[in-house]
PDB file of N, CA and C in Angstrom:
ATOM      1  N   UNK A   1      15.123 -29.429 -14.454  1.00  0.00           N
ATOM      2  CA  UNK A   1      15.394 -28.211 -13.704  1.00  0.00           C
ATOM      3  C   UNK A   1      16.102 -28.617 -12.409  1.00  0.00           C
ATOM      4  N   UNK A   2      17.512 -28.140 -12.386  1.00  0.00           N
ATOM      5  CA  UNK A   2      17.976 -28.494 -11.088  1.00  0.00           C
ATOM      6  C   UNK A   2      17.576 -27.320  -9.625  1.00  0.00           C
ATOM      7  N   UNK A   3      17.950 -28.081  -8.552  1.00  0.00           N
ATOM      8  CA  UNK A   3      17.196 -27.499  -7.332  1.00  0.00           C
ATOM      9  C   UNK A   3      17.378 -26.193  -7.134  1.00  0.00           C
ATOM     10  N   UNK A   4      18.633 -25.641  -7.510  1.00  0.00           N
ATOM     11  CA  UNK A   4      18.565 -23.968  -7.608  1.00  0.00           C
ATOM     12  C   UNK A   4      18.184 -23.064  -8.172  1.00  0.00           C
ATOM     13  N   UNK A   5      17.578 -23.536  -9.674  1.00  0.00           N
ATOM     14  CA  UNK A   5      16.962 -22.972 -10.417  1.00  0.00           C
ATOM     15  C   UNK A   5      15.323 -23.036  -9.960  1.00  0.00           C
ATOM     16  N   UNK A   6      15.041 -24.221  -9.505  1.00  0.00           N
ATOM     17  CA  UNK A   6      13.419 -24.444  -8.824  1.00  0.00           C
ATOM     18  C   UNK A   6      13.172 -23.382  -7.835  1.00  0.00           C
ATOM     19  N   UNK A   7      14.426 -23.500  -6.924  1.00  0.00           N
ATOM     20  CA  UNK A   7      14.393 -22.354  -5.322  1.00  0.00           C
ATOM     21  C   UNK A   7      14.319 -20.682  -5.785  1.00  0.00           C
ATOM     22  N   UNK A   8      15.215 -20.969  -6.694  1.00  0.00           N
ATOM     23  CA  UNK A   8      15.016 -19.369  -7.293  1.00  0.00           C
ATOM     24  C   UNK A   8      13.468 -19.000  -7.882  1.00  0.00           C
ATOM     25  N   UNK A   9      13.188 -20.096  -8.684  1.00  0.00           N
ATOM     26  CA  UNK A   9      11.353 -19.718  -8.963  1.00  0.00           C
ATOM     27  C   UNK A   9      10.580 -19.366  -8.138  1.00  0.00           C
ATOM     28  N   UNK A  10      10.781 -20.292  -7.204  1.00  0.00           N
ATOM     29  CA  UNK A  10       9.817 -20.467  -5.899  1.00  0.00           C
ATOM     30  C   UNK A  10       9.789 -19.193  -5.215  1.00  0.00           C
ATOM     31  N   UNK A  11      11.250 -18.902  -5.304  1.00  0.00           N
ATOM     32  CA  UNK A  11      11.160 -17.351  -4.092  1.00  0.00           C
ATOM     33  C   UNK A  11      10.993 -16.181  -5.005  1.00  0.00           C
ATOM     34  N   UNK A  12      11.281 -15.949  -6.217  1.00  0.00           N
ATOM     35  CA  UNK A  12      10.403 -15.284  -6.968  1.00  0.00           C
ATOM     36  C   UNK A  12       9.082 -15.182  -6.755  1.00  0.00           C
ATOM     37  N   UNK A  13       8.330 -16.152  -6.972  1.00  0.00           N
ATOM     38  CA  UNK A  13       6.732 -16.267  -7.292  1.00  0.00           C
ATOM     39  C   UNK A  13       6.022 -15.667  -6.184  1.00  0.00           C
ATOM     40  N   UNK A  14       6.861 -15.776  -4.567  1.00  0.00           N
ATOM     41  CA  UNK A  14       6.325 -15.413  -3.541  1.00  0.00           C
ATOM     42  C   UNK A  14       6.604 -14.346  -3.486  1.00  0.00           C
ATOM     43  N   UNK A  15       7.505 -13.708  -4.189  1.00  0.00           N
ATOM     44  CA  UNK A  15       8.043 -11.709  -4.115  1.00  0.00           C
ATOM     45  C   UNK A  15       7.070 -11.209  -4.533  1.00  0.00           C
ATOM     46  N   UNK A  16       6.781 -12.050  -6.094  1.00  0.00           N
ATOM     47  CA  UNK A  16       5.558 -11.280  -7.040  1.00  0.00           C
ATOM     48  C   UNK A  16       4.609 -11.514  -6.003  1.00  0.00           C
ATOM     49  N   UNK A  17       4.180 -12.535  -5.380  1.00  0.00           N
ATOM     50  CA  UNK A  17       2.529 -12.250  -4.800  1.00  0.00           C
ATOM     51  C   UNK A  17       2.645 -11.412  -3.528  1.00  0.00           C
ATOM     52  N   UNK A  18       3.757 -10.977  -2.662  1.00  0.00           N
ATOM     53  CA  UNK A  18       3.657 -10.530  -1.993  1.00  0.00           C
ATOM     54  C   UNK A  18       3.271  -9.034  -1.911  1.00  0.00           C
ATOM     55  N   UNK A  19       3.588  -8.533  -3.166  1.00  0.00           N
ATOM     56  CA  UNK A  19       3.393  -6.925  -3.734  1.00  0.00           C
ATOM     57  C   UNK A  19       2.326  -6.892  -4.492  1.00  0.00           C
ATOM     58  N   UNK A  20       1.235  -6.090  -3.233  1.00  0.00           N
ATOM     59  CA  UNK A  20       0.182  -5.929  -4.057  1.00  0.00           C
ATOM     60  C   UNK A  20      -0.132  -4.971  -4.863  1.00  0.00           C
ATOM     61  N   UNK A  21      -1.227  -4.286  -5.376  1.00  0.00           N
ATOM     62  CA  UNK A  21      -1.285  -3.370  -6.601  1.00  0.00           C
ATOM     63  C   UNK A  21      -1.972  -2.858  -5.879  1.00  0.00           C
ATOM     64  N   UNK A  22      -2.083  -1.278  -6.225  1.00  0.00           N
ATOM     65  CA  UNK A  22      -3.138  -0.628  -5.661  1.00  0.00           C
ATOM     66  C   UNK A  22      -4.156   0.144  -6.736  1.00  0.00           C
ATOM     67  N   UNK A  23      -5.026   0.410  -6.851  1.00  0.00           N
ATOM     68  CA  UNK A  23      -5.925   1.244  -7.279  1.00  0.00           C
ATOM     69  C   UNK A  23      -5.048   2.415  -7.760  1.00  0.00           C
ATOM     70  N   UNK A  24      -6.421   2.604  -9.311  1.00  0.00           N
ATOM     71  CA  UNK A  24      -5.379   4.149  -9.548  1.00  0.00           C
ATOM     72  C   UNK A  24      -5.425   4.967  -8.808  1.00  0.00           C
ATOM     73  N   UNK A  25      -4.751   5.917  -8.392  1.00  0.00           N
ATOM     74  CA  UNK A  25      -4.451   7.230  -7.248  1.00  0.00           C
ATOM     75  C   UNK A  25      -3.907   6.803  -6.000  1.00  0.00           C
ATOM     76  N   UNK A  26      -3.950   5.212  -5.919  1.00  0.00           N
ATOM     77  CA  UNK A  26      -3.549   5.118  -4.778  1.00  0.00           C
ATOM     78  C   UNK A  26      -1.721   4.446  -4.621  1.00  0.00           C
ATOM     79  N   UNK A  27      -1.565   4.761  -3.446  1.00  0.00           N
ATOM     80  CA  UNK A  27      -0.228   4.001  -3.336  1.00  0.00           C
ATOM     81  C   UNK A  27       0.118   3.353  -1.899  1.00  0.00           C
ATOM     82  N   UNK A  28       0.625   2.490  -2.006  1.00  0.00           N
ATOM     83  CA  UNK A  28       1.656   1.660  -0.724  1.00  0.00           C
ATOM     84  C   UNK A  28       1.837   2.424   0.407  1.00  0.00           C
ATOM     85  N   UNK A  29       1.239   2.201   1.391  1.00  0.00           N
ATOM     86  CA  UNK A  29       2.636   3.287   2.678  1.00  0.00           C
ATOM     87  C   UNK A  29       2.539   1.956   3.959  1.00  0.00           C
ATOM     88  N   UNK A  30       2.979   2.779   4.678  1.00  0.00           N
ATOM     89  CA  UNK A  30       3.147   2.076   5.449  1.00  0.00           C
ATOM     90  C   UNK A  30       2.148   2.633   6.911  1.00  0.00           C
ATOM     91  N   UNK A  31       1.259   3.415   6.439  1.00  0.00           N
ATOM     92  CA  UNK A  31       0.496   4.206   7.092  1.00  0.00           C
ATOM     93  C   UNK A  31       0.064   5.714   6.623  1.00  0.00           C
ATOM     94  N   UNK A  32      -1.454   6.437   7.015  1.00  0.00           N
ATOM     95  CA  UNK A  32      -1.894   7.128   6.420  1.00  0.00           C
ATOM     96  C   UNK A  32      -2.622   7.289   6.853  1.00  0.00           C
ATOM     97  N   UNK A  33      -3.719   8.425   6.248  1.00  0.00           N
ATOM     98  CA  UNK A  33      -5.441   8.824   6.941  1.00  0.00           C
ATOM     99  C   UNK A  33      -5.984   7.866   5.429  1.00  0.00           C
ATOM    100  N   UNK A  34      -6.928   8.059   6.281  1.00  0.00           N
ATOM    101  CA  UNK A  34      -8.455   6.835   5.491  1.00  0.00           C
ATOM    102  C   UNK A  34      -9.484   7.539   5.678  1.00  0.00           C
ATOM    103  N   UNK A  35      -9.828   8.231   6.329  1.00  0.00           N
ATOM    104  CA  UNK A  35     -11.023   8.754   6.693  1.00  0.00           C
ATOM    105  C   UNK A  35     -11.542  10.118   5.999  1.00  0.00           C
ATOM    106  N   UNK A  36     -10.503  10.678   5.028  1.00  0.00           N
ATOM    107  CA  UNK A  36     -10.782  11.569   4.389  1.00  0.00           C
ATOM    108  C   UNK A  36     -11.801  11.464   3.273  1.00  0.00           C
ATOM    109  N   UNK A  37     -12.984  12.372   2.784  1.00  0.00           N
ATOM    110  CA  UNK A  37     -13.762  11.631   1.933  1.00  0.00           C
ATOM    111  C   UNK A  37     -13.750  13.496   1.167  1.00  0.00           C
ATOM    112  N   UNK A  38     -14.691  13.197  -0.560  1.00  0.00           N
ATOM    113  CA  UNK A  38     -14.980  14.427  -0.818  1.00  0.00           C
ATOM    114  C   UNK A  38     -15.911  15.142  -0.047  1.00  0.00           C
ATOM    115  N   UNK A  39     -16.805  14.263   0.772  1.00  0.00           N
ATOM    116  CA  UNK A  39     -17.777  15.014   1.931  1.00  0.00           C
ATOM    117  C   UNK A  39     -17.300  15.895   2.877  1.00  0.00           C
ATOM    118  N   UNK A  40     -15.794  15.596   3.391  1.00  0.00           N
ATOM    119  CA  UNK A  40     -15.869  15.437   4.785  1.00  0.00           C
ATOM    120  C   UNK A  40     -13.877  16.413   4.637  1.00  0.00           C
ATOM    121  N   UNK A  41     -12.957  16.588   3.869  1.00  0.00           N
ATOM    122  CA  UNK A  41     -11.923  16.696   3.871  1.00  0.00           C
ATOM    123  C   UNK A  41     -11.609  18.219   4.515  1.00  0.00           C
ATOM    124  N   UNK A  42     -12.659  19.126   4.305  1.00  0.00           N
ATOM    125  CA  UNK A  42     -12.250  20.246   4.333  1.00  0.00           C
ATOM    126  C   UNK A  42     -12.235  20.235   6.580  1.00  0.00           C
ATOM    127  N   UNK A  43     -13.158  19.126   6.632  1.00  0.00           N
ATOM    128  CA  UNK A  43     -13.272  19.428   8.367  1.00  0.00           C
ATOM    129  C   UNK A  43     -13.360  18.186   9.087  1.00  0.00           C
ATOM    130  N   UNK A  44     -13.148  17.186   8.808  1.00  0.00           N
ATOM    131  CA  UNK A  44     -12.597  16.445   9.402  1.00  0.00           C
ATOM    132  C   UNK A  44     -11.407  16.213   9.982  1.00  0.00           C
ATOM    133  N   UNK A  45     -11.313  16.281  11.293  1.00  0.00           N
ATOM    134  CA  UNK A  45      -9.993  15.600  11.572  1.00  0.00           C
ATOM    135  C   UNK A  45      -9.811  13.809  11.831  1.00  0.00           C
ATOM    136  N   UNK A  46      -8.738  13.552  11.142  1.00  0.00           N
ATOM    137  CA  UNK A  46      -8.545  12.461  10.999  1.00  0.00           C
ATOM    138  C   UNK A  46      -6.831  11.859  11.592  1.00  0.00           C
ATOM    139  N   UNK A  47      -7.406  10.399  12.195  1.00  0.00           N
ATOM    140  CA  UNK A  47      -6.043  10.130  12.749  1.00  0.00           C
ATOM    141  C   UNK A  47      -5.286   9.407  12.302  1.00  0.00           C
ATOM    142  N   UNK A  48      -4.197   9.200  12.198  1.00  0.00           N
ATOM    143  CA  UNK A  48      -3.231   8.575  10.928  1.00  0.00           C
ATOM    144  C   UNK A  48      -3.504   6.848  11.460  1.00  0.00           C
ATOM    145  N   UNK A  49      -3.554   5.956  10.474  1.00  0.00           N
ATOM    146  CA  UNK A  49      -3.301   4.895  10.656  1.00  0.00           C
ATOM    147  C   UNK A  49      -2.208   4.495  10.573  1.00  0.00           C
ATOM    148  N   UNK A  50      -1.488   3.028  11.150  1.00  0.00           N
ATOM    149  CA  UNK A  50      -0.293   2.582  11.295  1.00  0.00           C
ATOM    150  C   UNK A  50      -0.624   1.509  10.369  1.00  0.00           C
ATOM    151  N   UNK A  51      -0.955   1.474   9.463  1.00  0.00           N
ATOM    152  CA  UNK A  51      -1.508  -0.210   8.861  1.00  0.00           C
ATOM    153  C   UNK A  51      -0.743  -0.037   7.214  1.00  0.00           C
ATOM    154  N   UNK A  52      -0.334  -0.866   6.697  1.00  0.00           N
ATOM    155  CA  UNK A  52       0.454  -0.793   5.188  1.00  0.00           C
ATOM    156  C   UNK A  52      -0.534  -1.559   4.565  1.00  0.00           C
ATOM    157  N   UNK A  53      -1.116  -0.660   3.729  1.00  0.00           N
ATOM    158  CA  UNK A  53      -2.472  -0.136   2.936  1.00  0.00           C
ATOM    159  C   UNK A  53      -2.214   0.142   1.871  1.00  0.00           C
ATOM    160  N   UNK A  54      -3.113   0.660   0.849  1.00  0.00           N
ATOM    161  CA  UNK A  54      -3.059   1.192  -0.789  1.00  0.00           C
ATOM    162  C   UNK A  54      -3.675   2.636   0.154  1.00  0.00           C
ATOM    163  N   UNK A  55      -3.185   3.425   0.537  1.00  0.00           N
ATOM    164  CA  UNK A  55      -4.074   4.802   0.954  1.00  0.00           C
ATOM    165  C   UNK A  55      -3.887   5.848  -0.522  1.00  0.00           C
ATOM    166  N   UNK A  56      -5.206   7.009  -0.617  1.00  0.00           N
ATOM    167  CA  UNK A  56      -4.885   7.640  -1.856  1.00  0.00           C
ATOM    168  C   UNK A  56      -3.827   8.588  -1.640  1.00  0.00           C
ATOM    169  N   UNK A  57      -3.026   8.687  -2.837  1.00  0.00           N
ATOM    170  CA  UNK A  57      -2.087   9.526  -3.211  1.00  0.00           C
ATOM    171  C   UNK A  57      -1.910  11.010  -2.346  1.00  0.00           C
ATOM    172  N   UNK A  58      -0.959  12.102  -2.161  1.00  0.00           N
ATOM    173  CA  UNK A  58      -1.126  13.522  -1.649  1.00  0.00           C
ATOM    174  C   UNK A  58      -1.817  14.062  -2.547  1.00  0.00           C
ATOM    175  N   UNK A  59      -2.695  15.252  -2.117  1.00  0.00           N
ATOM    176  CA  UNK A  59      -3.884  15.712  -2.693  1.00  0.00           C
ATOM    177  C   UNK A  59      -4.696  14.884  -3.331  1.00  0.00           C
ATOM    178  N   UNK A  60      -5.320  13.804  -2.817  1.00  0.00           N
ATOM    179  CA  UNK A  60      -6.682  12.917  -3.350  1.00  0.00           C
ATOM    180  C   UNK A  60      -7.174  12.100  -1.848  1.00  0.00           C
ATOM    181  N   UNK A  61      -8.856  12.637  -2.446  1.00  0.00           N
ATOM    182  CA  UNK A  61      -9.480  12.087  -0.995  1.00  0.00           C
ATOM    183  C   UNK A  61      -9.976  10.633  -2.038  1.00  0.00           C
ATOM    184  N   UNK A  62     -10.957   9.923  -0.750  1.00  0.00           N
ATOM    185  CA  UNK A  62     -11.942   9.048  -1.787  1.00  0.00           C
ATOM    186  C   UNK A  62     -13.441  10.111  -1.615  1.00  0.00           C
ATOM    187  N   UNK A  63     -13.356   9.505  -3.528  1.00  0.00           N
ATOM    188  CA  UNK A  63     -15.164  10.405  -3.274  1.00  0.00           C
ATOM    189  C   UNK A  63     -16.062   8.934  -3.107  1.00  0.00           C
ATOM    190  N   UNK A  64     -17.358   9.251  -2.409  1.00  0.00           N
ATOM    191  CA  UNK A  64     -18.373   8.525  -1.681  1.00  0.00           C
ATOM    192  C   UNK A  64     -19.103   8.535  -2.752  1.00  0.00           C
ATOM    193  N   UNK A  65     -19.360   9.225  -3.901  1.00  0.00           N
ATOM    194  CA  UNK A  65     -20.561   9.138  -5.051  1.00  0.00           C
ATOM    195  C   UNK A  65     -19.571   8.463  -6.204  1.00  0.00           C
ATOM    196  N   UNK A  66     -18.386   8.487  -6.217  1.00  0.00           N
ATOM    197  CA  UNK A  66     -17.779   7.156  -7.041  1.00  0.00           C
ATOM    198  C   UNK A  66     -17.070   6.363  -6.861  1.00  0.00           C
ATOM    199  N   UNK A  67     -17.865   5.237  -6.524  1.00  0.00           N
ATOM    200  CA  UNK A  67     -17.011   3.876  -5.904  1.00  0.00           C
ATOM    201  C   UNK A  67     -16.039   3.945  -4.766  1.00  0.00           C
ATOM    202  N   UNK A  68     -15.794   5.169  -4.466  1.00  0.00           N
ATOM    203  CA  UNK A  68     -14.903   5.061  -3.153  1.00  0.00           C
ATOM    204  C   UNK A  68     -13.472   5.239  -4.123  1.00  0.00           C
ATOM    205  N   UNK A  69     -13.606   5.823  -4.751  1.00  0.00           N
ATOM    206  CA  UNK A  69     -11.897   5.842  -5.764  1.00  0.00           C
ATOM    207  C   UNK A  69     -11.342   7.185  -5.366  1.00  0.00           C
ATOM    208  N   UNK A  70     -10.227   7.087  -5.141  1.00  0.00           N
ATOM    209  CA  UNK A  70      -9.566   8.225  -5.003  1.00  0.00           C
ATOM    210  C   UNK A  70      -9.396   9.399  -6.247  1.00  0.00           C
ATOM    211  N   UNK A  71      -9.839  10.698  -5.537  1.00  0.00           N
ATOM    212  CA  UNK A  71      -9.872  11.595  -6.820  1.00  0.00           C
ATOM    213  C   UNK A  71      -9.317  13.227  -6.203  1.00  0.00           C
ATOM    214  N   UNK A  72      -8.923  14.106  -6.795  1.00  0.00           N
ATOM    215  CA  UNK A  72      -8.349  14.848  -6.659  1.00  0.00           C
ATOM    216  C   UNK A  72      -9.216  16.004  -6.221  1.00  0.00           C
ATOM    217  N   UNK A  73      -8.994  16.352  -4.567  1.00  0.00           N
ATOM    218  CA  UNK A  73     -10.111  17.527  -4.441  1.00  0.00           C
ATOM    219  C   UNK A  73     -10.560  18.411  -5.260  1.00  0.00           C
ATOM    220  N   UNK A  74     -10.321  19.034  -6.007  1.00  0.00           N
ATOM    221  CA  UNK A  74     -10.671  19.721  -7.036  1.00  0.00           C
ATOM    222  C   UNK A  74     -11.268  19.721  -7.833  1.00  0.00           C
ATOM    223  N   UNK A  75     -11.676  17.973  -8.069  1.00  0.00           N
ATOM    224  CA  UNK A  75     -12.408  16.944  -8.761  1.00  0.00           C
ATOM    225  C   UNK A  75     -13.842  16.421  -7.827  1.00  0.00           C
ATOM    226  N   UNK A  76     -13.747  17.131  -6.716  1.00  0.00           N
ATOM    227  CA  UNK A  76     -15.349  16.344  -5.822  1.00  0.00           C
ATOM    228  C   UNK A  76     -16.493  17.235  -6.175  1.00  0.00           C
ATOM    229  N   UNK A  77     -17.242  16.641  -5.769  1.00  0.00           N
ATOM    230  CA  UNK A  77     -18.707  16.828  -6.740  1.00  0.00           C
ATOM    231  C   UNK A  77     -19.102  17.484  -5.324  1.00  0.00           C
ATOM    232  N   UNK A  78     -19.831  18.612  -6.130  1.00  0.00           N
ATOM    233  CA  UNK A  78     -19.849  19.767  -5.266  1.00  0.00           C
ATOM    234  C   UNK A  78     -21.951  19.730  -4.989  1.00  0.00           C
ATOM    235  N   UNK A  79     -21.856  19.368  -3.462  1.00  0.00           N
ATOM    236  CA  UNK A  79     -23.232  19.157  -3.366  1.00  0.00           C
ATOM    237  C   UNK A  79     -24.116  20.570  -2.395  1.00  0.00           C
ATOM    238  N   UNK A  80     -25.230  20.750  -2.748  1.00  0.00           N
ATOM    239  CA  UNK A  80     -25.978  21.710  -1.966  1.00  0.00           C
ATOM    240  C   UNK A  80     -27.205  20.965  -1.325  1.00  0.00           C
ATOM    241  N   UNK A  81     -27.070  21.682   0.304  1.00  0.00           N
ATOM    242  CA  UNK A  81     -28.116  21.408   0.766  1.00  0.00           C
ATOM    243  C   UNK A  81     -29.358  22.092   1.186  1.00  0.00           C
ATOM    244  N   UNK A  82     -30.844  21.778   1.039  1.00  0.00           N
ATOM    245  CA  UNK A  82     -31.569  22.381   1.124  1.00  0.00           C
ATOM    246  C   UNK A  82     -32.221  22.545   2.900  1.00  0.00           C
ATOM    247  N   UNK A  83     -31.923  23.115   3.681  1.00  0.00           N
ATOM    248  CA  UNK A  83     -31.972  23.047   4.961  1.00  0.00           C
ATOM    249  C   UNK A  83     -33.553  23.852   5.279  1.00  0.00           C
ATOM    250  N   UNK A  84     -34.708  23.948   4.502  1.00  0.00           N
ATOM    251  CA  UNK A  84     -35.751  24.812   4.728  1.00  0.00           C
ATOM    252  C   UNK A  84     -36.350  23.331   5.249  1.00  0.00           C
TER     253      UNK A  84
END
């Protein structure tokens, strides 16, 4: 293998590891809210982060009763509380 064909591997291999994967629902940005949960979305305010993250997708919070995976509000588990 001559040296340009090696350099070309090399800087390949570091492209592939540099791009990470994210979770299903989630995607790449370059900033986002995090703090949204199925608990908490309808009234929380939340402040955008500047950080390049896997944040979940538009319309998906993370739900807190599964694994923290991003799921589609519509999809959160709808809890009652007994306040007596």
């Amino acid at each position: 293998m001559d040296v340009k064909n090696f350099a070309f591997l090399v800087a390949f291999a570091v492209a592939v590891q540099a791009a990470p994967t994210c979770p299903l629902n989630e995607e790449i940005r370059d900033g986002g809210f995090d703090c949204q949960t199925c608990q908490n979305y309808a009234v929380v305010f939340c402040m955008a982060l500047h950080e390049k993250k896997c944040y979940c997708k538009d319309g998906y919070v993370r739900d807190n009763d599964n694994d923290n995976q991003c799921v589609q509000t519509v999809n959160c588990t709808i809890k009652y509380f007994n306040f007596s």
